[in-house]
C-alpha atoms as a PDB file:
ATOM      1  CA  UNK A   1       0.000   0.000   0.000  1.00  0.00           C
ATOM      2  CA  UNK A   2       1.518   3.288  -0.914  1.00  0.00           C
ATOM      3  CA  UNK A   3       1.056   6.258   1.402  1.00  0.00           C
ATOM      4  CA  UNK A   4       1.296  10.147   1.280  1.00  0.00           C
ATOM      5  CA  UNK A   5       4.958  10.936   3.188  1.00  0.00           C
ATOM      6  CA  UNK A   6       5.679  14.055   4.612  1.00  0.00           C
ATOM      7  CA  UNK A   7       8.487  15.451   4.776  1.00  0.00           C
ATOM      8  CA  UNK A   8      10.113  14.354   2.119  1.00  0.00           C
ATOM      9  CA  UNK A   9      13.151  15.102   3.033  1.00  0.00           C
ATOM     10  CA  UNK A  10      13.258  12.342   5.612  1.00  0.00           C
ATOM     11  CA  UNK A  11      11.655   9.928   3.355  1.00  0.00           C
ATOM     12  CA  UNK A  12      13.448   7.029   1.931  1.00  0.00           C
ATOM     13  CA  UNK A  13      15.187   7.131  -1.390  1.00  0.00           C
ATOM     14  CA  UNK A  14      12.443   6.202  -3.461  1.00  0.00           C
ATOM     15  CA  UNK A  15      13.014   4.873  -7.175  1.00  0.00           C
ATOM     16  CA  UNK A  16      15.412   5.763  -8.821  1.00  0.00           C
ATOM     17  CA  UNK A  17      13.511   5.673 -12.267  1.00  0.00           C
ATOM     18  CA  UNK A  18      11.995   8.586 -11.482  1.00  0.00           C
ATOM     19  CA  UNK A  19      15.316  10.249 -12.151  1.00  0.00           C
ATOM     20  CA  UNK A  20      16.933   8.480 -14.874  1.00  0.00           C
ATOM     21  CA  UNK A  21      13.652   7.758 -17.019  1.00  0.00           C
ATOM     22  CA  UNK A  22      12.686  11.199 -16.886  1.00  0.00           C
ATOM     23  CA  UNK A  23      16.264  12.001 -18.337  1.00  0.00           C
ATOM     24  CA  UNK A  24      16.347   9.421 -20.933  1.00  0.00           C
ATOM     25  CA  UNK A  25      12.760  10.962 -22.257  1.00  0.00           C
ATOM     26  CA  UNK A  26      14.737  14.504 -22.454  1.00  0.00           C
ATOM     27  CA  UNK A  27      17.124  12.467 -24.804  1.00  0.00           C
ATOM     28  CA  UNK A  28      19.908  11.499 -22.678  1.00  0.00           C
ATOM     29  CA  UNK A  29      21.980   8.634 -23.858  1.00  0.00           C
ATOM     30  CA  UNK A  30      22.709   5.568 -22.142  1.00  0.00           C
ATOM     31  CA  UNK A  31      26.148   3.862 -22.194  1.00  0.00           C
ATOM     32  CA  UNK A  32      25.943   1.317 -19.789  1.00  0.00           C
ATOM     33  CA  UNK A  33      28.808  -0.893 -19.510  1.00  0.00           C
ATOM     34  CA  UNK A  34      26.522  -4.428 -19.066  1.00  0.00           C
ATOM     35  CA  UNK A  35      29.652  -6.248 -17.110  1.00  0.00           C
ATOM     36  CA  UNK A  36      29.738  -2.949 -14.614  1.00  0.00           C
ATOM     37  CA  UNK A  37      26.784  -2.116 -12.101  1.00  0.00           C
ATOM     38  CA  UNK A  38      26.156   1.491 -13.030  1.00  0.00           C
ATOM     39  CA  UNK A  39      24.265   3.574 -15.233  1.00  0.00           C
ATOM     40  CA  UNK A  40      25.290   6.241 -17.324  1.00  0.00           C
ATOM     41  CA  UNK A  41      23.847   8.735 -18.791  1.00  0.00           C
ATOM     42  CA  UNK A  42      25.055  11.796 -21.123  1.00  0.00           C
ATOM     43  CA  UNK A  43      23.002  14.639 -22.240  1.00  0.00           C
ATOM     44  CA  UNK A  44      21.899  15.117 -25.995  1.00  0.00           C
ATOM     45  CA  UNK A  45      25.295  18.090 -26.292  1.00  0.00           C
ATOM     46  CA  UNK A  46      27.750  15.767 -24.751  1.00  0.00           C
ATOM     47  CA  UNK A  47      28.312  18.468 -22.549  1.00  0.00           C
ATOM     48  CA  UNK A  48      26.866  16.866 -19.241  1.00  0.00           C
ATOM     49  CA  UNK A  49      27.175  13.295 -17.697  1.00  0.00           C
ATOM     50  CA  UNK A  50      25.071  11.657 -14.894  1.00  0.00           C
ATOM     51  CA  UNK A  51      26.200   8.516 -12.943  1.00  0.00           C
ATOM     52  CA  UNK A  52      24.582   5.787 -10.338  1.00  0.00           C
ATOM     53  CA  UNK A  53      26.371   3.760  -8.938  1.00  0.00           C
ATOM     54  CA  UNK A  54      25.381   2.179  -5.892  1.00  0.00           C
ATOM     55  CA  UNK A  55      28.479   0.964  -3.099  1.00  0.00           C
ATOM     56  CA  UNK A  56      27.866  -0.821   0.055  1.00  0.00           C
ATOM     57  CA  UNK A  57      27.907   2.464   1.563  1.00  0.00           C
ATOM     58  CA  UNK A  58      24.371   4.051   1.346  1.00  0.00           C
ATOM     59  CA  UNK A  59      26.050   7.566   2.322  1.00  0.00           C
ATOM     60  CA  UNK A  60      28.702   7.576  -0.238  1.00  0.00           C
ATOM     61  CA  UNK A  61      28.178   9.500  -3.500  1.00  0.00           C
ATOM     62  CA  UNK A  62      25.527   7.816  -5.583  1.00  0.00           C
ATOM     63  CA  UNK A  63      24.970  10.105  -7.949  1.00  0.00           C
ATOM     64  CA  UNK A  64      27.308  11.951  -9.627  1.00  0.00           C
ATOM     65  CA  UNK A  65      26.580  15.099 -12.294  1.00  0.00           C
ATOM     66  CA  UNK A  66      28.731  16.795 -14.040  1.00  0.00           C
ATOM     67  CA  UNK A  67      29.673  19.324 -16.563  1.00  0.00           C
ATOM     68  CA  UNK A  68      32.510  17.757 -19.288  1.00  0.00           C
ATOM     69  CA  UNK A  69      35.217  18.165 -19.902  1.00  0.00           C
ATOM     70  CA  UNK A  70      37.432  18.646 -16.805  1.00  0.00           C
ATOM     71  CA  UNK A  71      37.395  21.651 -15.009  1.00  0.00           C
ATOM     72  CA  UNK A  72      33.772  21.911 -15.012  1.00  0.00           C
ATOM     73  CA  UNK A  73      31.411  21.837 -12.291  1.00  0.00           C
ATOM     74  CA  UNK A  74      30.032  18.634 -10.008  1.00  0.00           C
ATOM     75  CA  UNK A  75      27.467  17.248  -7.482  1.00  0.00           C
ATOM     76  CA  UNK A  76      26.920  14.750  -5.968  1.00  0.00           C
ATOM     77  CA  UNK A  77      24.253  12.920  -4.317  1.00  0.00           C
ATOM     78  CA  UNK A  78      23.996  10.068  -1.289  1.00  0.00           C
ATOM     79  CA  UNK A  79      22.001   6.808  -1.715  1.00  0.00           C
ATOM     80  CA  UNK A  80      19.897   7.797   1.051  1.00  0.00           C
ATOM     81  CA  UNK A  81      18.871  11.109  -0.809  1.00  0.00           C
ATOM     82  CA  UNK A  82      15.354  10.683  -1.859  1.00  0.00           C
ATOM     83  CA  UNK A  83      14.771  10.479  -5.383  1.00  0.00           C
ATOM     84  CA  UNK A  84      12.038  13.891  -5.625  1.00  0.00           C
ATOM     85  CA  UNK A  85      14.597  15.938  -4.122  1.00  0.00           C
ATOM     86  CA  UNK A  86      17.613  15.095  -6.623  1.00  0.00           C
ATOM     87  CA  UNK A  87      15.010  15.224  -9.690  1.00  0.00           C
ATOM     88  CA  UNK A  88      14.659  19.453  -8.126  1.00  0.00           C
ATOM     89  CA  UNK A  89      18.397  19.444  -9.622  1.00  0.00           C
ATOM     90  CA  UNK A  90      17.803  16.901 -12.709  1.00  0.00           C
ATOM     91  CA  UNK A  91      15.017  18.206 -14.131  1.00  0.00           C
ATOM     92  CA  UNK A  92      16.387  22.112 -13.989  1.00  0.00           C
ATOM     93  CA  UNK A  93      19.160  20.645 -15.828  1.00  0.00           C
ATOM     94  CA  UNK A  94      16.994  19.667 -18.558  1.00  0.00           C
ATOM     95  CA  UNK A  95      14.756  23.160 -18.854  1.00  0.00           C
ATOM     96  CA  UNK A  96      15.733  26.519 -20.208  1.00  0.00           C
ATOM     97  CA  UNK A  97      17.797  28.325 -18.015  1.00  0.00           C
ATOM     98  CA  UNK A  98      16.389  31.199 -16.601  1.00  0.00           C
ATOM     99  CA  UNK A  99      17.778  34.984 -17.768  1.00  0.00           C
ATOM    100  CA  UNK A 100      18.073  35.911 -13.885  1.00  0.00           C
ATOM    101  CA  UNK A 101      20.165  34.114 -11.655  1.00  0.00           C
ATOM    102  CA  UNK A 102      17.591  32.921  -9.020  1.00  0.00           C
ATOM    103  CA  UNK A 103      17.937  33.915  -5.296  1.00  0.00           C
ATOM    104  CA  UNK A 104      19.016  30.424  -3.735  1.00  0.00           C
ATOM    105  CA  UNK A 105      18.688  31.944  -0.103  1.00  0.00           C
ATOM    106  CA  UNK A 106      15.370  33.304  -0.310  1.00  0.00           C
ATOM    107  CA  UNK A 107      13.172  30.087  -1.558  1.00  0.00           C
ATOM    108  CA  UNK A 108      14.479  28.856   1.543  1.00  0.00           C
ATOM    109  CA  UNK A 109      13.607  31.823   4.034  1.00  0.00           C
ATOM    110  CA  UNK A 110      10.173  31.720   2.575  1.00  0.00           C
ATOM    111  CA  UNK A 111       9.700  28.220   3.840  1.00  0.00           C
ATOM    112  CA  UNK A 112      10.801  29.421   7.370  1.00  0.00           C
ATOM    113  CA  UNK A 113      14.066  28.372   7.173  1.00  0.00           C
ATOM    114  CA  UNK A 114      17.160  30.703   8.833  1.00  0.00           C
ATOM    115  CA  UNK A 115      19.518  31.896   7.050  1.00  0.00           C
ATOM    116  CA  UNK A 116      23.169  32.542   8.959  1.00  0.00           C
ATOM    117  CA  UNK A 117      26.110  34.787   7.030  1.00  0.00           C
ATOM    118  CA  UNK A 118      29.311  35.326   8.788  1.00  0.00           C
ATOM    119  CA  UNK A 119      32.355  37.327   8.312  1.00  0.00           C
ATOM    120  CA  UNK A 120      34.136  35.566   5.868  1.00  0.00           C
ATOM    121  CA  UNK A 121      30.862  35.183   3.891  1.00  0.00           C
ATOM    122  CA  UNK A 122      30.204  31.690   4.849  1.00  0.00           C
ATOM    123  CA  UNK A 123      26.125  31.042   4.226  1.00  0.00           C
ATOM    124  CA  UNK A 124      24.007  28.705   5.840  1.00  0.00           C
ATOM    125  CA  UNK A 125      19.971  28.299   6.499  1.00  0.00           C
ATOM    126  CA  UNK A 126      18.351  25.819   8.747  1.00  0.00           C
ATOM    127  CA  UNK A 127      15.286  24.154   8.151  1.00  0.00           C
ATOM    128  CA  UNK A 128      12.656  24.145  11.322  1.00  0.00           C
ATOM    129  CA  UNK A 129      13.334  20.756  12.529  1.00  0.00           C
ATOM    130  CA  UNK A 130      17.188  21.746  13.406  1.00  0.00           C
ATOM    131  CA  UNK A 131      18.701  18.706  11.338  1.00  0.00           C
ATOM    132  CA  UNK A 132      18.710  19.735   7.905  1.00  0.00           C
ATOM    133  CA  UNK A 133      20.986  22.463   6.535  1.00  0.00           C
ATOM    134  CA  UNK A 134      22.198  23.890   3.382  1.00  0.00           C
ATOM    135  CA  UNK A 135      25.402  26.012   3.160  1.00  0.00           C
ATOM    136  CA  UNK A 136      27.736  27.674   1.148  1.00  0.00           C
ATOM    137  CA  UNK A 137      30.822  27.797   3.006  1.00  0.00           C
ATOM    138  CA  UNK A 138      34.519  28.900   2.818  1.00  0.00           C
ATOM    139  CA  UNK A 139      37.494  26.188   2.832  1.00  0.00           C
ATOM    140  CA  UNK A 140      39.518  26.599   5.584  1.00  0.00           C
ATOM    141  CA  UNK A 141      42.707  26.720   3.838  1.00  0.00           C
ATOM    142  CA  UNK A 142      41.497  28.540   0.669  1.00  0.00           C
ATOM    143  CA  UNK A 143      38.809  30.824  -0.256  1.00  0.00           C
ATOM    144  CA  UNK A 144      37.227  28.474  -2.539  1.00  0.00           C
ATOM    145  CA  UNK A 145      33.863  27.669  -1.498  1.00  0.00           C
ATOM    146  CA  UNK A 146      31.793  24.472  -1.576  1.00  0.00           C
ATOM    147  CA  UNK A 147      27.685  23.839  -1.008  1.00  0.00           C
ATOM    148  CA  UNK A 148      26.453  21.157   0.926  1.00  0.00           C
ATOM    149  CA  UNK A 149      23.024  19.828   1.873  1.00  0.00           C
ATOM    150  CA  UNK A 150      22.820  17.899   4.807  1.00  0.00           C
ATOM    151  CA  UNK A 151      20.189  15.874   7.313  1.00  0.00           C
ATOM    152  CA  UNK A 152      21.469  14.425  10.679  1.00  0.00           C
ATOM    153  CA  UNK A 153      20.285  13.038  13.511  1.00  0.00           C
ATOM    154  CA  UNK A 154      21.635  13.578  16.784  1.00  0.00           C
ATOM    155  CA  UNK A 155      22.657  10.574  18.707  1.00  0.00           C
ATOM    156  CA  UNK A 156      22.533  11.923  21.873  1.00  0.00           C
ATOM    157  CA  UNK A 157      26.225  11.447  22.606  1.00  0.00           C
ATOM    158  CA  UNK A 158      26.805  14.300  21.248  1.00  0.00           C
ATOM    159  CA  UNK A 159      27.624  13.318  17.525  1.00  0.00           C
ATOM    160  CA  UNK A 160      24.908  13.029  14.853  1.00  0.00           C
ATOM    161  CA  UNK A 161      24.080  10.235  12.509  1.00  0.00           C
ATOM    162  CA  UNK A 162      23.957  11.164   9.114  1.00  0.00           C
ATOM    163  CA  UNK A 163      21.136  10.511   6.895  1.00  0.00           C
ATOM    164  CA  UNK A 164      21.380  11.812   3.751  1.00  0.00           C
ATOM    165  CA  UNK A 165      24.511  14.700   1.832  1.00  0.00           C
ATOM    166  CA  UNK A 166      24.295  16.341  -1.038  1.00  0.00           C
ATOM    167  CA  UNK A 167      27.656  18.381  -2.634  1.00  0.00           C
ATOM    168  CA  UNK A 168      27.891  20.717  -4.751  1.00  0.00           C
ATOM    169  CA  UNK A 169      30.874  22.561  -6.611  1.00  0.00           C
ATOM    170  CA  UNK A 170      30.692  26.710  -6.406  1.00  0.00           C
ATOM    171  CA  UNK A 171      30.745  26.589 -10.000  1.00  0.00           C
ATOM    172  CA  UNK A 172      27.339  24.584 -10.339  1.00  0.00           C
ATOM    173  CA  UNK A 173      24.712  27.126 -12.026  1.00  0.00           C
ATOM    174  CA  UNK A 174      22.846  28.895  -9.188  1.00  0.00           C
ATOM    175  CA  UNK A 175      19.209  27.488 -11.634  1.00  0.00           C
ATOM    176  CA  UNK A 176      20.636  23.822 -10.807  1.00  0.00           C
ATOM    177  CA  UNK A 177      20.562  24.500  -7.121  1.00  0.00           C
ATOM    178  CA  UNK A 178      17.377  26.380  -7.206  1.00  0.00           C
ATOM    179  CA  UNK A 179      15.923  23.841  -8.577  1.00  0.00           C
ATOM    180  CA  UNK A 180      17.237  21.326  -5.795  1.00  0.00           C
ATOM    181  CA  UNK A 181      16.325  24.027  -2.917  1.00  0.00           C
ATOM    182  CA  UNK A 182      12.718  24.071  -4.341  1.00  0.00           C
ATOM    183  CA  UNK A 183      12.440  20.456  -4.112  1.00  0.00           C
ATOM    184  CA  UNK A 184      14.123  20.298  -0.622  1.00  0.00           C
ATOM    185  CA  UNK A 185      11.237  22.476   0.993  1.00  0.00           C
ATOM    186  CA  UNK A 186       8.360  21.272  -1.203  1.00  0.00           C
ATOM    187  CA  UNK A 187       5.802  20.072   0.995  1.00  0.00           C
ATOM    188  CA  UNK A 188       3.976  18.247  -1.306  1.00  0.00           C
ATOM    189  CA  UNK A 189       4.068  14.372  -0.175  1.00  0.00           C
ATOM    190  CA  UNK A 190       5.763  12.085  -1.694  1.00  0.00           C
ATOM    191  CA  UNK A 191       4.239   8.254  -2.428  1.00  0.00           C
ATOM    192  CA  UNK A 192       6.385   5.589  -0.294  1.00  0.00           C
ATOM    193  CA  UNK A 193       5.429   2.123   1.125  1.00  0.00           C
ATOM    194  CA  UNK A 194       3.877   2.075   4.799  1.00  0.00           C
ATOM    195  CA  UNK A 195       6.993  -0.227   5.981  1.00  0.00           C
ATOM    196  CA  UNK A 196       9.788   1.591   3.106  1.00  0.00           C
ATOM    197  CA  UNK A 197      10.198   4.229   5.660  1.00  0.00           C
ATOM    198  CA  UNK A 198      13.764   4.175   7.868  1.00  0.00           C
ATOM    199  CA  UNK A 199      12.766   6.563  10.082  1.00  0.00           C
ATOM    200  CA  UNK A 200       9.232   6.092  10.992  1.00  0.00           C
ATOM    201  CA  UNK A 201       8.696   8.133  13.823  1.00  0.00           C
ATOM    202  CA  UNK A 202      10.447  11.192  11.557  1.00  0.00           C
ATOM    203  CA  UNK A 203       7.286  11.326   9.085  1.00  0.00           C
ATOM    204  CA  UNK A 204       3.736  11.231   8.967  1.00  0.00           C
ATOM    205  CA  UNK A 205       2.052   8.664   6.157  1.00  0.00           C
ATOM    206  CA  UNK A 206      -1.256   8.729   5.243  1.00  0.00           C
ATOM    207  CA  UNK A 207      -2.926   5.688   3.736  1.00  0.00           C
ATOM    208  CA  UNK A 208      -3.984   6.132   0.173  1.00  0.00           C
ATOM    209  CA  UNK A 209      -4.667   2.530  -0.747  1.00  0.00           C
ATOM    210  CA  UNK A 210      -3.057   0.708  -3.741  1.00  0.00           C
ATOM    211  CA  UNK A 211      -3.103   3.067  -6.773  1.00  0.00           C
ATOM    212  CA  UNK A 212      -0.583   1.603  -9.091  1.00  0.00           C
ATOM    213  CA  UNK A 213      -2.200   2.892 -12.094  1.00  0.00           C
ATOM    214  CA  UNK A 214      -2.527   5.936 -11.001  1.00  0.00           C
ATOM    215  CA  UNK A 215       1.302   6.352  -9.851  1.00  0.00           C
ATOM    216  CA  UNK A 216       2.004   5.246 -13.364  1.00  0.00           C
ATOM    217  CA  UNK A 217      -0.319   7.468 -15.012  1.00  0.00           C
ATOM    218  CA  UNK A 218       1.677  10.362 -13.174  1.00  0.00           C
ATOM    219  CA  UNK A 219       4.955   8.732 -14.152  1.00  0.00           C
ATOM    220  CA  UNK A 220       3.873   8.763 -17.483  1.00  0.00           C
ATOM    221  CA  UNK A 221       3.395  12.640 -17.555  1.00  0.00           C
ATOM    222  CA  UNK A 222       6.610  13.303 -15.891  1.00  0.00           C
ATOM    223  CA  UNK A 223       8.320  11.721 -18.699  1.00  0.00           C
ATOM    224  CA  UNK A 224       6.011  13.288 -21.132  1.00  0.00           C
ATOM    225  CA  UNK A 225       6.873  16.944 -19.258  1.00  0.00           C
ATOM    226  CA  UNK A 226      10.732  16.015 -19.588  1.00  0.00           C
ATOM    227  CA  UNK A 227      10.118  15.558 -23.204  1.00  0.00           C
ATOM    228  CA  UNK A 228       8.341  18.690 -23.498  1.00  0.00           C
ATOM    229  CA  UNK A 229      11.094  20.508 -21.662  1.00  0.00           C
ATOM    230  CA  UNK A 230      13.975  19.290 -23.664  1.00  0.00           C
ATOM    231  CA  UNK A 231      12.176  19.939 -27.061  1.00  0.00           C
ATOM    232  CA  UNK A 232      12.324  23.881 -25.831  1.00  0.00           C
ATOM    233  CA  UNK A 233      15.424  23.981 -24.419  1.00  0.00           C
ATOM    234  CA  UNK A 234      16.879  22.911 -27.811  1.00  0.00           C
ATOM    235  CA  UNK A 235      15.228  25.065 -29.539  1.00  0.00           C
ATOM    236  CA  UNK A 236      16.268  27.977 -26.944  1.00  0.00           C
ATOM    237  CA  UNK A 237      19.468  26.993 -28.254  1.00  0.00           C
ATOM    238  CA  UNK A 238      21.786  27.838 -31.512  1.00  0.00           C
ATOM    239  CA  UNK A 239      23.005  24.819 -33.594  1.00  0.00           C
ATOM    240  CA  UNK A 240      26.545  24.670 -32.800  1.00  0.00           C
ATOM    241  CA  UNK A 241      27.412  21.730 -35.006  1.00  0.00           C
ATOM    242  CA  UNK A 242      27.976  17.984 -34.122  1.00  0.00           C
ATOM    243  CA  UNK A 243      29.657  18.042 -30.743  1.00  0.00           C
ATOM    244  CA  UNK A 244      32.472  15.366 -29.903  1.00  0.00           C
ATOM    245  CA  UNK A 245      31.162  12.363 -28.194  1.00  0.00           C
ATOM    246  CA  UNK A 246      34.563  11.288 -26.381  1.00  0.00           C
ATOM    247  CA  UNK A 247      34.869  13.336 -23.522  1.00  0.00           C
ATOM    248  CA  UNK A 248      31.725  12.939 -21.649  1.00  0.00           C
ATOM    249  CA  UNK A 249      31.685   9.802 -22.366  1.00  0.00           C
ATOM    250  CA  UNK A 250      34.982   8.849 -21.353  1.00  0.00           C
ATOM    251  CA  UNK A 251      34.704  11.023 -18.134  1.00  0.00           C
ATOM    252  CA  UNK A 252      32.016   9.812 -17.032  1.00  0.00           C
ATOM    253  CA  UNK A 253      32.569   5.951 -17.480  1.00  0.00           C
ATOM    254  CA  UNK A 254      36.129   6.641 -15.976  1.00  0.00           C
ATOM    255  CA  UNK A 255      35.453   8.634 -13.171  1.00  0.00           C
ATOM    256  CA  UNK A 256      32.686   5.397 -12.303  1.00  0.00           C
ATOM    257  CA  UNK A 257      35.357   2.827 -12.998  1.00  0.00           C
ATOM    258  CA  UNK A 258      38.235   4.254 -10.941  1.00  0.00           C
ATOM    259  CA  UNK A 259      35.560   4.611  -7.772  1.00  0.00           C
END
């Protein structure tokens, strides 16, 4: 039986065709290497390359985006990261980018989230519940910065178990991360088994009953919205020529491989 699941941010992953489907439809390409348990994915321009590849270690870096060649931006994604959340990032990827650069900050501090800057221009906002974050912050040794999304527990000891981290390069577009920020505080429910849930006591689920076809019937328009989205995006865009294949594909399958 499925059930309504709110938040979703504590929900579990969820399926991950509802990331990589909904890619393929926008005309991603698939090079799969069938003796390697991955899948990978590379946009229509050869210019971006996705990755999933699940490790024993649920908190690791599942997914992997980035811009090709080298020297371009990244994220990545845990295994525990549920599946609506990452789309927020996927599916931006995939639309026109805005002509504005979106305000990041403020989606969040609309949904009642602080927001935190100090003096060396480190950001950071705090959802309600105290254990879910998103920051921008400084490296210590550098004045790079780095964006990570975060949800941990505490443990009582006075450490926290992690649940689920997302990274992100600086140089990610600021629409890819808007995109993921409005997914984070969506509070629209997301459909998950009664017993799928790690965390039980974390979310409320609300019995629906078993409505397969109508899941599928709203899987089917996602894919049929990704379409949609892809077919304007191209056109948005000047012909450029045939791009080079090689080096998304070979970054992609080799960053995997050497993992």
């Amino acid at each position: 039986m499925w059930c309504d699941t709110t938040p979703r941010h504590l929900a579990d992953p969820g399926d991950p065709r509802h990331i990589t489907q909904a890619l393929r439809a926008a005309g991603w390409k698939n090079f799969d290497d069938p003796d390697f348990p991955h899948v990978v994915l590379v946009s229509p321009d050869y210019q971006h390359s996705f990755v999933l590849e699940p490790t024993p270690n649920a908190y690791g870096p599942w997914w992997r985006i980035a811009s090709t060649p080298w020297g371009g931006w990244h994220a990545s994604f845990g295994g525990n990261t549920p599946v609506e959340i990452i789309a927020g990032f996927t599916d931006a990827l995939v639309r026109t980018p805005p002509e504005a650069e979106p305000d990041i900050w403020s989606t969040l501090r609309t949904a009642d989230w602080t927001y935190e800057r100090d003096e060396r221009g480190s950001e950071q906002a705090r959802h309600p519940d105290g254990i879910t974050t998103l920051e921008r912050r400084a490296n210590l040794t550098s004045e790079h910065f780095a964006w990570t999304a975060e949800v941990a527990l505490p443990t009582g000891l006075g450490g926290h178990e992690r649940l689920w981290q997302a990274h992100f390069d600086d140089r990610t577009p600021r629409h890819l991360l808007a995109g993921f920020a409005a997914a984070l505080v969506d509070p629209a429910p997301v459909s998950r088994g009664r017993y799928d849930v790690p965390h039980s006591h974390l979310v409320t689920q609300v019995d629906r009953g078993a409505q397969g076809e109508q899941l599928a019937a709203a899987h089917e328009a996602r894919l049929k919205a990704s379409r949609a989205a892809a077919r304007k995006a191209r056109r948005s865009t000047a012909p450029t020529g045939q791009p080079s294949t090689g080096p998304a594909i070979e970054a992609a399958t080799s960053a995997s491989r050497s993992r």
